[in-house]
PDB file of N, CA and C in Angstrom:
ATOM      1  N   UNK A   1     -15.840   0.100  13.898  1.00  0.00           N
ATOM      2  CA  UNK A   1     -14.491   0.338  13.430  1.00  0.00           C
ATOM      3  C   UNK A   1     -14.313   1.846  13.211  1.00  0.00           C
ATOM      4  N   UNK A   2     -13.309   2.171  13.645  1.00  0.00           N
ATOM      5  CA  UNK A   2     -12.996   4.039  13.481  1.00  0.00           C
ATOM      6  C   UNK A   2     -12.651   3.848  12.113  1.00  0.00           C
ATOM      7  N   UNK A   3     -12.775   5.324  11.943  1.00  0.00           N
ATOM      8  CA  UNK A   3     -12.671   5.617  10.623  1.00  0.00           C
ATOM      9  C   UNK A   3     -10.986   6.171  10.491  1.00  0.00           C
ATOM     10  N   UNK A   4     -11.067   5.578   8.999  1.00  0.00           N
ATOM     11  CA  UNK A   4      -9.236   6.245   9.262  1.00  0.00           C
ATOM     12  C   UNK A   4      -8.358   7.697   9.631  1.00  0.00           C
ATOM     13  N   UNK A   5      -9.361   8.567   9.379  1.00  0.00           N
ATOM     14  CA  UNK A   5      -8.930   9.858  10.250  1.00  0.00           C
ATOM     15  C   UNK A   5      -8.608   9.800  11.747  1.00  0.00           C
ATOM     16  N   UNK A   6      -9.790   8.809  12.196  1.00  0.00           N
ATOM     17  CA  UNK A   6      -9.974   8.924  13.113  1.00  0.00           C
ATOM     18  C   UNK A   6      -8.800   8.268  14.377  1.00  0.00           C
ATOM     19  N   UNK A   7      -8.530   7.032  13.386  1.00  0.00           N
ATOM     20  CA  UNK A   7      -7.425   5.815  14.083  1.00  0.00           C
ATOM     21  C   UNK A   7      -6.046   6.933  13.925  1.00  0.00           C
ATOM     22  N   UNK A   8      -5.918   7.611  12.687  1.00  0.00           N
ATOM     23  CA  UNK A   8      -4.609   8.320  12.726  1.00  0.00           C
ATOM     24  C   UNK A   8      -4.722   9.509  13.731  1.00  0.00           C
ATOM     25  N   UNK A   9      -5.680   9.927  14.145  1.00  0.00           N
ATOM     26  CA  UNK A   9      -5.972  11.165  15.164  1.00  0.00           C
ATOM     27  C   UNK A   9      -5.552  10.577  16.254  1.00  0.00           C
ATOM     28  N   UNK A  10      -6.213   9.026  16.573  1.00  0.00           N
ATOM     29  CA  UNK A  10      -6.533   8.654  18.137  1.00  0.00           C
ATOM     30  C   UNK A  10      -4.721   7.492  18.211  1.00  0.00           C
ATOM     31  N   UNK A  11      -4.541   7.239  17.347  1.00  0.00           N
ATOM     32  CA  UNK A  11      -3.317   6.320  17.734  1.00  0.00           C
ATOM     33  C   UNK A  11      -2.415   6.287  16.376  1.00  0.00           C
ATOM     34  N   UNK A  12      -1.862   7.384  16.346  1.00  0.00           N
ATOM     35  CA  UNK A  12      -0.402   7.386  15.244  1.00  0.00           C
ATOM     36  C   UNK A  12       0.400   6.448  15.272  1.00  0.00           C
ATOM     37  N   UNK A  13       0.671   5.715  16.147  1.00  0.00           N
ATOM     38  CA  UNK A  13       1.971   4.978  16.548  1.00  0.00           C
ATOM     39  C   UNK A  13       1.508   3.560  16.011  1.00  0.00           C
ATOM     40  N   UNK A  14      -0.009   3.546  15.544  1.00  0.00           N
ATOM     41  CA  UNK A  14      -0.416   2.103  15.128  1.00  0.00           C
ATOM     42  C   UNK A  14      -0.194   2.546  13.470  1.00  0.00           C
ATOM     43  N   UNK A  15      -0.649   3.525  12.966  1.00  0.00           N
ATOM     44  CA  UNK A  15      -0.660   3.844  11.498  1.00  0.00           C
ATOM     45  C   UNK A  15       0.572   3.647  11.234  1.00  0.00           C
ATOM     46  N   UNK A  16       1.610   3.868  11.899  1.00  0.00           N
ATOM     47  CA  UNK A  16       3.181   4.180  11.526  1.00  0.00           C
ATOM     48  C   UNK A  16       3.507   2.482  11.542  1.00  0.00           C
ATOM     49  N   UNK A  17       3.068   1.878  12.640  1.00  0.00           N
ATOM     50  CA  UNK A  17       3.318   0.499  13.130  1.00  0.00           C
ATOM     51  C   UNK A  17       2.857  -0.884  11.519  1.00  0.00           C
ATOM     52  N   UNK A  18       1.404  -0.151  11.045  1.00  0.00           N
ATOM     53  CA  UNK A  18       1.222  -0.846  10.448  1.00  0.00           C
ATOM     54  C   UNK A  18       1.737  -0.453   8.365  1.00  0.00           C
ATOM     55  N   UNK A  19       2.169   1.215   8.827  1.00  0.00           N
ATOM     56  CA  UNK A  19       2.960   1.230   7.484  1.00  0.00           C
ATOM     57  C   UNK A  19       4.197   0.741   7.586  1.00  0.00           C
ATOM     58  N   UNK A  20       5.019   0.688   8.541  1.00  0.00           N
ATOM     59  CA  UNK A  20       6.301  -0.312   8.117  1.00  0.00           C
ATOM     60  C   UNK A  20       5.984  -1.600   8.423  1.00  0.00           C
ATOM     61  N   UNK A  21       4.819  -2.278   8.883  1.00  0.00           N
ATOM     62  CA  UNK A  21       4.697  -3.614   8.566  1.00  0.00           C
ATOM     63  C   UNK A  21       4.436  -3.850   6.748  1.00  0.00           C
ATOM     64  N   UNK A  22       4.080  -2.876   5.940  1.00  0.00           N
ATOM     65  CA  UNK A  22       3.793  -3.068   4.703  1.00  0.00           C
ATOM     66  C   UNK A  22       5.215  -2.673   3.869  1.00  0.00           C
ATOM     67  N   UNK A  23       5.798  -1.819   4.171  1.00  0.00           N
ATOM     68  CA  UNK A  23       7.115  -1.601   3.545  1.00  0.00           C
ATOM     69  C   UNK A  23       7.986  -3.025   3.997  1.00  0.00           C
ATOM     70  N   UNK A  24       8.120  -3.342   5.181  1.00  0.00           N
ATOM     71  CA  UNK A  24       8.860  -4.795   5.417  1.00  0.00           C
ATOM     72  C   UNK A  24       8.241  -6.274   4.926  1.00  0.00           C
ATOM     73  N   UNK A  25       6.983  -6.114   4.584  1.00  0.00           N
ATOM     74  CA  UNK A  25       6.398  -7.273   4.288  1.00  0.00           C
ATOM     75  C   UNK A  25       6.850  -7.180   2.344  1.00  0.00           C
ATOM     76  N   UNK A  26       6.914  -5.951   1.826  1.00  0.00           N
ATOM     77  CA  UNK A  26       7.142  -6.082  -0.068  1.00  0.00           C
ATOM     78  C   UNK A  26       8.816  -5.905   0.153  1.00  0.00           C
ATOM     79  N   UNK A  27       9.671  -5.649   1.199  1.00  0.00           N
ATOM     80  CA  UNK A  27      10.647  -5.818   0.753  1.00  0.00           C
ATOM     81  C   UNK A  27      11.547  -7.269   0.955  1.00  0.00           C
ATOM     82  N   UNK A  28      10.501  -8.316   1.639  1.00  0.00           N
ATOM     83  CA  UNK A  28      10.261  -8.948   2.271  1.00  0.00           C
ATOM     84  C   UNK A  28      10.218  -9.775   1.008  1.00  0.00           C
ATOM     85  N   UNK A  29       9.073  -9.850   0.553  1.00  0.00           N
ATOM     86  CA  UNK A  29       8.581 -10.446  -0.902  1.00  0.00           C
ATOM     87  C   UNK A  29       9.933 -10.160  -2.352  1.00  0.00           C
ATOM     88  N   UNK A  30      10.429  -8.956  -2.223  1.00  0.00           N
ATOM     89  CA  UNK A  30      11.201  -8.872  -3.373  1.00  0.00           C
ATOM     90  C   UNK A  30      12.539  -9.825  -2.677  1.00  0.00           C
ATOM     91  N   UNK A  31      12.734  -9.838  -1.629  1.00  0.00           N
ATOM     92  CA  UNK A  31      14.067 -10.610  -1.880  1.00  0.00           C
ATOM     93  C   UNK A  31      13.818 -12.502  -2.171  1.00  0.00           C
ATOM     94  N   UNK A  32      12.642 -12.327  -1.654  1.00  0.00           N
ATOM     95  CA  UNK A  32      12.219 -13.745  -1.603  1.00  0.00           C
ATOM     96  C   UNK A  32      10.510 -14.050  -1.918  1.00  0.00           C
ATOM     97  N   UNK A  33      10.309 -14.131  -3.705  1.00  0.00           N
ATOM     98  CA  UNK A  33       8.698 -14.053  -3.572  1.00  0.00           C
ATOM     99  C   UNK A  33       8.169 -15.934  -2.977  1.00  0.00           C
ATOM    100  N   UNK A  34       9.111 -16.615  -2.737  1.00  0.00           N
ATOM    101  CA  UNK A  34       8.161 -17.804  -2.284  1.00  0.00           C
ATOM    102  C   UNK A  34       8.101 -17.938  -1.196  1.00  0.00           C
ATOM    103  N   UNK A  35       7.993 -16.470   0.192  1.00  0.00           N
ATOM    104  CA  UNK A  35       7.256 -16.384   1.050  1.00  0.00           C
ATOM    105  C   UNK A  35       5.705 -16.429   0.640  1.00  0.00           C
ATOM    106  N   UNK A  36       5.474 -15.976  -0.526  1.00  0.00           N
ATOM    107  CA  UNK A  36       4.292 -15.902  -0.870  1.00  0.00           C
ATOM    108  C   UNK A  36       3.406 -17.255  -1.403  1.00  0.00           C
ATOM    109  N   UNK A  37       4.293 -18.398  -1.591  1.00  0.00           N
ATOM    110  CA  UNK A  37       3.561 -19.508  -1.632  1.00  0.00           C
ATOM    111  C   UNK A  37       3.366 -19.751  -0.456  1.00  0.00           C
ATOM    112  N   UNK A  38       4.087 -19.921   0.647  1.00  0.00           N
ATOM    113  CA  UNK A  38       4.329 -19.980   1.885  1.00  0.00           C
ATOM    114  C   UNK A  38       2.983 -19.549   2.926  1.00  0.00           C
ATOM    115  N   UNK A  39       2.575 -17.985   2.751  1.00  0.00           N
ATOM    116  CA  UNK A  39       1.501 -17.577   2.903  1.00  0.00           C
ATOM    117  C   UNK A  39       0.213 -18.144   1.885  1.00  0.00           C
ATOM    118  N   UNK A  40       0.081 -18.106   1.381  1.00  0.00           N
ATOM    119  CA  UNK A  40      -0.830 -18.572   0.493  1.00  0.00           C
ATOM    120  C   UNK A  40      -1.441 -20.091   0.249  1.00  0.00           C
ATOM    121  N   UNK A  41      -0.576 -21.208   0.740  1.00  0.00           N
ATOM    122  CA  UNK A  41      -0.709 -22.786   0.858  1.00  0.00           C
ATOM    123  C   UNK A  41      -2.015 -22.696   1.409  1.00  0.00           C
ATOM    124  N   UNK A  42      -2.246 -22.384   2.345  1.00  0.00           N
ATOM    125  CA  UNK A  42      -3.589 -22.951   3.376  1.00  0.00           C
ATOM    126  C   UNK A  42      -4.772 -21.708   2.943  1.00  0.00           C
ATOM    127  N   UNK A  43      -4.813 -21.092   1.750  1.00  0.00           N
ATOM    128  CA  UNK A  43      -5.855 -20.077   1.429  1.00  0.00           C
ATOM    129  C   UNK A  43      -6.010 -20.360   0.435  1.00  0.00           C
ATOM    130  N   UNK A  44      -5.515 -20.938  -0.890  1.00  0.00           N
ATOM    131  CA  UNK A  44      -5.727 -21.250  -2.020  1.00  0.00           C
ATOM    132  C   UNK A  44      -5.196 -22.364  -2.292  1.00  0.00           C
ATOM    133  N   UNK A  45      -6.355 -23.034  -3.309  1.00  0.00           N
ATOM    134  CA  UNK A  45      -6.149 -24.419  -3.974  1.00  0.00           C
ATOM    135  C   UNK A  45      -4.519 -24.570  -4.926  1.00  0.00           C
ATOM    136  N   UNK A  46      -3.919 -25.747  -4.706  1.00  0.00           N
ATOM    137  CA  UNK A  46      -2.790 -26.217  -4.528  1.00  0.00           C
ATOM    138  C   UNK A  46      -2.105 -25.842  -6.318  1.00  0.00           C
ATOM    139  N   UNK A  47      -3.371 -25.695  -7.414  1.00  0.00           N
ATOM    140  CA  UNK A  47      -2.686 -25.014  -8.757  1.00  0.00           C
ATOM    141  C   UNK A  47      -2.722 -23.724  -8.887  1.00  0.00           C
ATOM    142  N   UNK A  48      -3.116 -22.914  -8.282  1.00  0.00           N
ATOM    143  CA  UNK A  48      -3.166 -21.410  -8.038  1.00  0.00           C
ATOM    144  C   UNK A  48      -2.141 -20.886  -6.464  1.00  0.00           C
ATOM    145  N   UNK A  49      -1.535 -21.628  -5.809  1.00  0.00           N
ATOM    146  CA  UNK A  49      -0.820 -21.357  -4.693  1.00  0.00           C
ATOM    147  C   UNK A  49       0.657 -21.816  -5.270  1.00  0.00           C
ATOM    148  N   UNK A  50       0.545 -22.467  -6.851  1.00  0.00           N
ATOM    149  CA  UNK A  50       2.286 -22.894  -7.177  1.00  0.00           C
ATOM    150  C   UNK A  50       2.494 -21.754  -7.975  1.00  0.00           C
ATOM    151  N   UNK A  51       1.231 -20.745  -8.770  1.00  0.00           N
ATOM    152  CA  UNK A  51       1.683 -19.832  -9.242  1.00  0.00           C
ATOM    153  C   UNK A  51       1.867 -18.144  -8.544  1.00  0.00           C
ATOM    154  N   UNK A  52       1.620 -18.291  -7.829  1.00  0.00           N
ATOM    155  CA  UNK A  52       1.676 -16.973  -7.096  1.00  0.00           C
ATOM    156  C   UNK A  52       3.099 -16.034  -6.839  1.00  0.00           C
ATOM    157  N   UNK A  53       4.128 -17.717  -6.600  1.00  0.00           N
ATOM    158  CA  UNK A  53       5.650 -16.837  -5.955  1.00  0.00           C
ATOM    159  C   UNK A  53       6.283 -16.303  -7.604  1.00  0.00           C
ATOM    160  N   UNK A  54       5.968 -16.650  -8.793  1.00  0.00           N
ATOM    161  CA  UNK A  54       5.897 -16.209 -10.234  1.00  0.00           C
ATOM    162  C   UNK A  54       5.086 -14.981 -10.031  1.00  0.00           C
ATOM    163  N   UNK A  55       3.996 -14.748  -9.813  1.00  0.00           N
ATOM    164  CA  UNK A  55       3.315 -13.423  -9.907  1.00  0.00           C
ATOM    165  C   UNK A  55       3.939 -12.567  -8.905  1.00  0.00           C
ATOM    166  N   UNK A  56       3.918 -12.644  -8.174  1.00  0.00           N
ATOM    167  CA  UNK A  56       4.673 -11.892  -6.843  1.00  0.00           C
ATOM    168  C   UNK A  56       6.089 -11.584  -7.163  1.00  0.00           C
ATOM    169  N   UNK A  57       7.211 -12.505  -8.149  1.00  0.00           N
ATOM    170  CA  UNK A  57       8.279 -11.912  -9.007  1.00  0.00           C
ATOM    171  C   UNK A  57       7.840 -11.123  -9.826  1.00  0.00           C
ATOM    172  N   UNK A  58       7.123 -11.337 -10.778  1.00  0.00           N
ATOM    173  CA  UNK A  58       7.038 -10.234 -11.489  1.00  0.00           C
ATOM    174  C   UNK A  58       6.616  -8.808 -11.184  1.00  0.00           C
ATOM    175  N   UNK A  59       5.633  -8.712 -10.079  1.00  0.00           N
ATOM    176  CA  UNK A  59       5.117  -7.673  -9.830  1.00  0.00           C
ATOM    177  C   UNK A  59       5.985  -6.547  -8.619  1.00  0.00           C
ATOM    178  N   UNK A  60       7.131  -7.414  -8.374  1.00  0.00           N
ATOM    179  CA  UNK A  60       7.374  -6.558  -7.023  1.00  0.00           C
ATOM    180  C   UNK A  60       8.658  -5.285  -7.746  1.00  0.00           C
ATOM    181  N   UNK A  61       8.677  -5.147  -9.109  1.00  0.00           N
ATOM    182  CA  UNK A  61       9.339  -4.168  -9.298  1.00  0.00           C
ATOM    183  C   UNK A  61       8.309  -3.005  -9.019  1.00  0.00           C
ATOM    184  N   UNK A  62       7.165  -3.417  -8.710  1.00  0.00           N
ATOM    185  CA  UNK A  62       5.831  -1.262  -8.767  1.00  0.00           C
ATOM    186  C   UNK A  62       5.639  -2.061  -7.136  1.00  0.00           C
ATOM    187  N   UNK A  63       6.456  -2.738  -6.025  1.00  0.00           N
ATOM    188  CA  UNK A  63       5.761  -2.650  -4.777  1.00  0.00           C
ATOM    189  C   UNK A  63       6.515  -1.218  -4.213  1.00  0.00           C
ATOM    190  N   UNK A  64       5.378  -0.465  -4.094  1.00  0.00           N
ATOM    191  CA  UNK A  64       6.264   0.939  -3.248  1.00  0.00           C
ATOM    192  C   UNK A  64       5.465   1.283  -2.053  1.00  0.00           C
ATOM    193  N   UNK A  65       5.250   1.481  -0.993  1.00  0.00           N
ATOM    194  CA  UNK A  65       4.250   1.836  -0.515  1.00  0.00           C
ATOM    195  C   UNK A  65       4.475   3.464  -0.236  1.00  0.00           C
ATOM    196  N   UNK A  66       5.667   4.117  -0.568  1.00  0.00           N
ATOM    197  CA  UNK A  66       5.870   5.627  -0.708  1.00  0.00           C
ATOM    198  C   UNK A  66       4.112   6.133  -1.637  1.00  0.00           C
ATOM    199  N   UNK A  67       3.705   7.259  -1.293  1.00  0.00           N
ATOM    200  CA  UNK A  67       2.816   7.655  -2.072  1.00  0.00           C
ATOM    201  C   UNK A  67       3.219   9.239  -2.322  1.00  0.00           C
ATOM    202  N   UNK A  68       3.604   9.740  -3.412  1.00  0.00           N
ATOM    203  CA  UNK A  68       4.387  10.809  -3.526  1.00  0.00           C
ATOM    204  C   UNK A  68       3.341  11.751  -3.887  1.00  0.00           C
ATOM    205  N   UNK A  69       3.752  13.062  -4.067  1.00  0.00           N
ATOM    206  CA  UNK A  69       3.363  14.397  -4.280  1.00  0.00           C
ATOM    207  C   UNK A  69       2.872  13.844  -6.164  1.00  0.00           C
ATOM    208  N   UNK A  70       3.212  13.482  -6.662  1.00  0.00           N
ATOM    209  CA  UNK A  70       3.648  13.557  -8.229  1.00  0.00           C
ATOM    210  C   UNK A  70       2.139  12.309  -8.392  1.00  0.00           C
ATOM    211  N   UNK A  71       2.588  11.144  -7.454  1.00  0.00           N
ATOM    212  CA  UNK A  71       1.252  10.428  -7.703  1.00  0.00           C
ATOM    213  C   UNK A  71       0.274  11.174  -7.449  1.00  0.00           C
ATOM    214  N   UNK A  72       0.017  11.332  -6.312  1.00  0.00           N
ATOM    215  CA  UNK A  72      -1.378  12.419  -5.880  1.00  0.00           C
ATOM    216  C   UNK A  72      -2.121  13.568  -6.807  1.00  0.00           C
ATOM    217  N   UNK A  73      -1.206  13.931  -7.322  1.00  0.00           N
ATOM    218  CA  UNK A  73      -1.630  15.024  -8.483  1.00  0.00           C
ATOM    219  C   UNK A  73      -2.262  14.340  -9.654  1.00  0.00           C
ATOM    220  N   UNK A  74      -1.082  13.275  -9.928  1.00  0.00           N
ATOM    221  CA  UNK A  74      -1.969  12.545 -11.058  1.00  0.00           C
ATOM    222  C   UNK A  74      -3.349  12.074 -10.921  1.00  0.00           C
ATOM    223  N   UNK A  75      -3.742  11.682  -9.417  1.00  0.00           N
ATOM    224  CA  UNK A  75      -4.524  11.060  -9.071  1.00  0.00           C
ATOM    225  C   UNK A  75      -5.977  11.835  -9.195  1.00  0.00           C
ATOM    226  N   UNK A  76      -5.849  12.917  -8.886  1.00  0.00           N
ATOM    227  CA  UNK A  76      -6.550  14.267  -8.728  1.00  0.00           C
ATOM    228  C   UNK A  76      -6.760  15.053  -9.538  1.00  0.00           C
ATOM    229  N   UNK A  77      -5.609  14.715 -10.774  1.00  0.00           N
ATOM    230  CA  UNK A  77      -5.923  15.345 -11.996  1.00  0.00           C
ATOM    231  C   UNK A  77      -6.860  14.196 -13.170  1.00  0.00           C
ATOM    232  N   UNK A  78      -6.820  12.733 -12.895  1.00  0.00           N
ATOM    233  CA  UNK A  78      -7.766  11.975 -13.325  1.00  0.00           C
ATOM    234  C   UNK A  78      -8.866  12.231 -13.130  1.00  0.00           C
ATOM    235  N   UNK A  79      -9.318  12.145 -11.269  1.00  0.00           N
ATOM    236  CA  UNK A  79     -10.193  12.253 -10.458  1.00  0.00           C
ATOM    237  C   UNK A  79     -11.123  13.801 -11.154  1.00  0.00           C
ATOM    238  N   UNK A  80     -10.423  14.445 -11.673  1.00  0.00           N
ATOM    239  CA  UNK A  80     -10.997  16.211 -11.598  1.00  0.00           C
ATOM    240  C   UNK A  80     -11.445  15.715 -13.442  1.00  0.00           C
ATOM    241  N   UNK A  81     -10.551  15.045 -14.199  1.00  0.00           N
ATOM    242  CA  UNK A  81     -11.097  14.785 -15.719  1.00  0.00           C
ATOM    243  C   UNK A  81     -12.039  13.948 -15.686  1.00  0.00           C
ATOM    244  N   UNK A  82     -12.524  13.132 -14.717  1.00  0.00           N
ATOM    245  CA  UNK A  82     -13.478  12.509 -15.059  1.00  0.00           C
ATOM    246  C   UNK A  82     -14.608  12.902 -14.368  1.00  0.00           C
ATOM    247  N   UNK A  83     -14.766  14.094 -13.573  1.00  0.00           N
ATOM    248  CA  UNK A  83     -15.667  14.788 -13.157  1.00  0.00           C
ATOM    249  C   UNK A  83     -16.078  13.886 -11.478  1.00  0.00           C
ATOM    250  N   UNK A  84     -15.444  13.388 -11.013  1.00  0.00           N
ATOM    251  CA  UNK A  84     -15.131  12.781  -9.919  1.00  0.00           C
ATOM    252  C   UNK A  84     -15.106  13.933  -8.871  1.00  0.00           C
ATOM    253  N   UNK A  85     -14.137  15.066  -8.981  1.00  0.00           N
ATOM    254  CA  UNK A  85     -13.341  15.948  -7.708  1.00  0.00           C
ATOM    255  C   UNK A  85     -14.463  17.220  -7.933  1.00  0.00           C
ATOM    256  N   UNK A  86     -14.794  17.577  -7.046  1.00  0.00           N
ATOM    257  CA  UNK A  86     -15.024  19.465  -7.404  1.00  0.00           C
ATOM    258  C   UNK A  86     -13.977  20.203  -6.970  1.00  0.00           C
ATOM    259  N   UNK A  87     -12.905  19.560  -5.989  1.00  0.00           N
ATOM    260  CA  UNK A  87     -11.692  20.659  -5.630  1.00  0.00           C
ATOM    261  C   UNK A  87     -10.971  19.623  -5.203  1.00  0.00           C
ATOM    262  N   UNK A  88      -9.459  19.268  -5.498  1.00  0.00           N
ATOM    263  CA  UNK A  88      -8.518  18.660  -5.385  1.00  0.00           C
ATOM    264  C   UNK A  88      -8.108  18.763  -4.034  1.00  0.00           C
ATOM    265  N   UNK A  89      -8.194  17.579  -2.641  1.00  0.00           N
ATOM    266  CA  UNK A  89      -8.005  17.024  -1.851  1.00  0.00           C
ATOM    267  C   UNK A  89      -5.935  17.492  -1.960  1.00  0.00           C
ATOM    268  N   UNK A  90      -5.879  18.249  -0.602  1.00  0.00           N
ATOM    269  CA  UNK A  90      -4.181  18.339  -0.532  1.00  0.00           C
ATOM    270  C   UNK A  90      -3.070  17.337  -0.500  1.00  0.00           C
ATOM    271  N   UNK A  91      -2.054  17.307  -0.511  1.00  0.00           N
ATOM    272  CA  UNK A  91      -1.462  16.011  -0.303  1.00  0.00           C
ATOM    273  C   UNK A  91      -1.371  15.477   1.028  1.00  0.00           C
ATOM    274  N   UNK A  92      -1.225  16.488   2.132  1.00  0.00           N
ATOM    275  CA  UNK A  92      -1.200  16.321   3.304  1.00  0.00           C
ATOM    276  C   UNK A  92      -2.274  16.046   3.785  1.00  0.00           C
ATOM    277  N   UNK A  93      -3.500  16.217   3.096  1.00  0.00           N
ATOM    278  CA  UNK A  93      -4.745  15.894   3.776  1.00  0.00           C
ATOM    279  C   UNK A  93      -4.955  14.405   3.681  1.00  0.00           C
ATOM    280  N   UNK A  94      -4.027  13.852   2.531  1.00  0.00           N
ATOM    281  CA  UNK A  94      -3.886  12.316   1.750  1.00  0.00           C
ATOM    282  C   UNK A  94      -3.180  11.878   2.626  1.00  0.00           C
ATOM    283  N   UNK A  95      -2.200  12.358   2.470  1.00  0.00           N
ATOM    284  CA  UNK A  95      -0.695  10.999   2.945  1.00  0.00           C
ATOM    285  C   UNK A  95      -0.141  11.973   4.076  1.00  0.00           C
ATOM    286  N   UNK A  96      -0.466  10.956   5.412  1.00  0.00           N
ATOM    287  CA  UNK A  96      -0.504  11.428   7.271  1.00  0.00           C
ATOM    288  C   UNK A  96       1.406  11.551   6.861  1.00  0.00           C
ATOM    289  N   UNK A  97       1.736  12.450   7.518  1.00  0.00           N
ATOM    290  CA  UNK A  97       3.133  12.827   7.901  1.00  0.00           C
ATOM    291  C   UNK A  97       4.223  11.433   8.819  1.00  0.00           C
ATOM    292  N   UNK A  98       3.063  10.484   9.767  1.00  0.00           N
ATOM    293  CA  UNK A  98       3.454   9.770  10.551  1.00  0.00           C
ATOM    294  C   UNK A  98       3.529   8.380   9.169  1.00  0.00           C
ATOM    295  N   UNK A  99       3.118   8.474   8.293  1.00  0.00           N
ATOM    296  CA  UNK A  99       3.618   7.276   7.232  1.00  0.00           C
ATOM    297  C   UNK A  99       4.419   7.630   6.036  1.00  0.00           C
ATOM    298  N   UNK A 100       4.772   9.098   5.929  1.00  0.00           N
ATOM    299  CA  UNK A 100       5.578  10.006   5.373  1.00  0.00           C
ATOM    300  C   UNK A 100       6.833   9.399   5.944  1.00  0.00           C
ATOM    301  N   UNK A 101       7.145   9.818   7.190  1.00  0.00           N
ATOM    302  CA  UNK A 101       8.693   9.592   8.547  1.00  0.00           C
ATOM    303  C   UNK A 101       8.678   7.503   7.934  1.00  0.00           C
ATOM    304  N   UNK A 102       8.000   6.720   7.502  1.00  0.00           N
ATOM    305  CA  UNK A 102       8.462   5.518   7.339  1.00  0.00           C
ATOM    306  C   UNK A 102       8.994   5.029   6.100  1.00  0.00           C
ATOM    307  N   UNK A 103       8.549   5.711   4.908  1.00  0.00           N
ATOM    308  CA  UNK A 103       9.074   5.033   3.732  1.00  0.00           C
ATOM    309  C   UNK A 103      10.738   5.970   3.823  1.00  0.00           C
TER     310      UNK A 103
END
């Protein structure tokens, strides 16, 4: 399996392909979370597959798949307090320009 630099180097048009499959699949879910029982019937047992389109309401007010400048920093400024980072990773080096052009 390529590595994800690598898939966004060698085929952009799939990274882009498969970030608006994720922006259409949660906006997908917020208008209607009992697609998500829907998906879920034949993967989980039948008392944990009636609660899901309930979890999937509640949760789809934080579905964003935007990843902003403002998150990243936070992310990096955790990452750097907990002695995680030795030098803070750019945003552009984070979040490809070709999934930037989709949200």
């Amino acid at each position: 399996m390529p590595s994800p630099r690598r898939k966004l180097e060698e085929k952009p048009h799939e990274v882009a392909a498969a970030t608006r499959a994720i922006v259409a699949a949660q906006l997908a879910l917020k208008k209607d979370p009992g697609l998500a029982t829907a998906a879920a019937k034949n993967l989980f047992p039948a008392a944990e597959t009636a609660m899901i389109a309930e979890l999937v309401r509640r949760d789809t007010p934080f579905y964003d798949a935007a990843i902003s400048r403002q998150k990243i920093d936070a992310l990096n400024a955790f990452a750097s307090a907990m002695g995680l980072l030795s030098a803070a990773p750019a945003y552009a080096d984070l979040v490809p320009d070709v999934c930037r052009a989709v949200w």
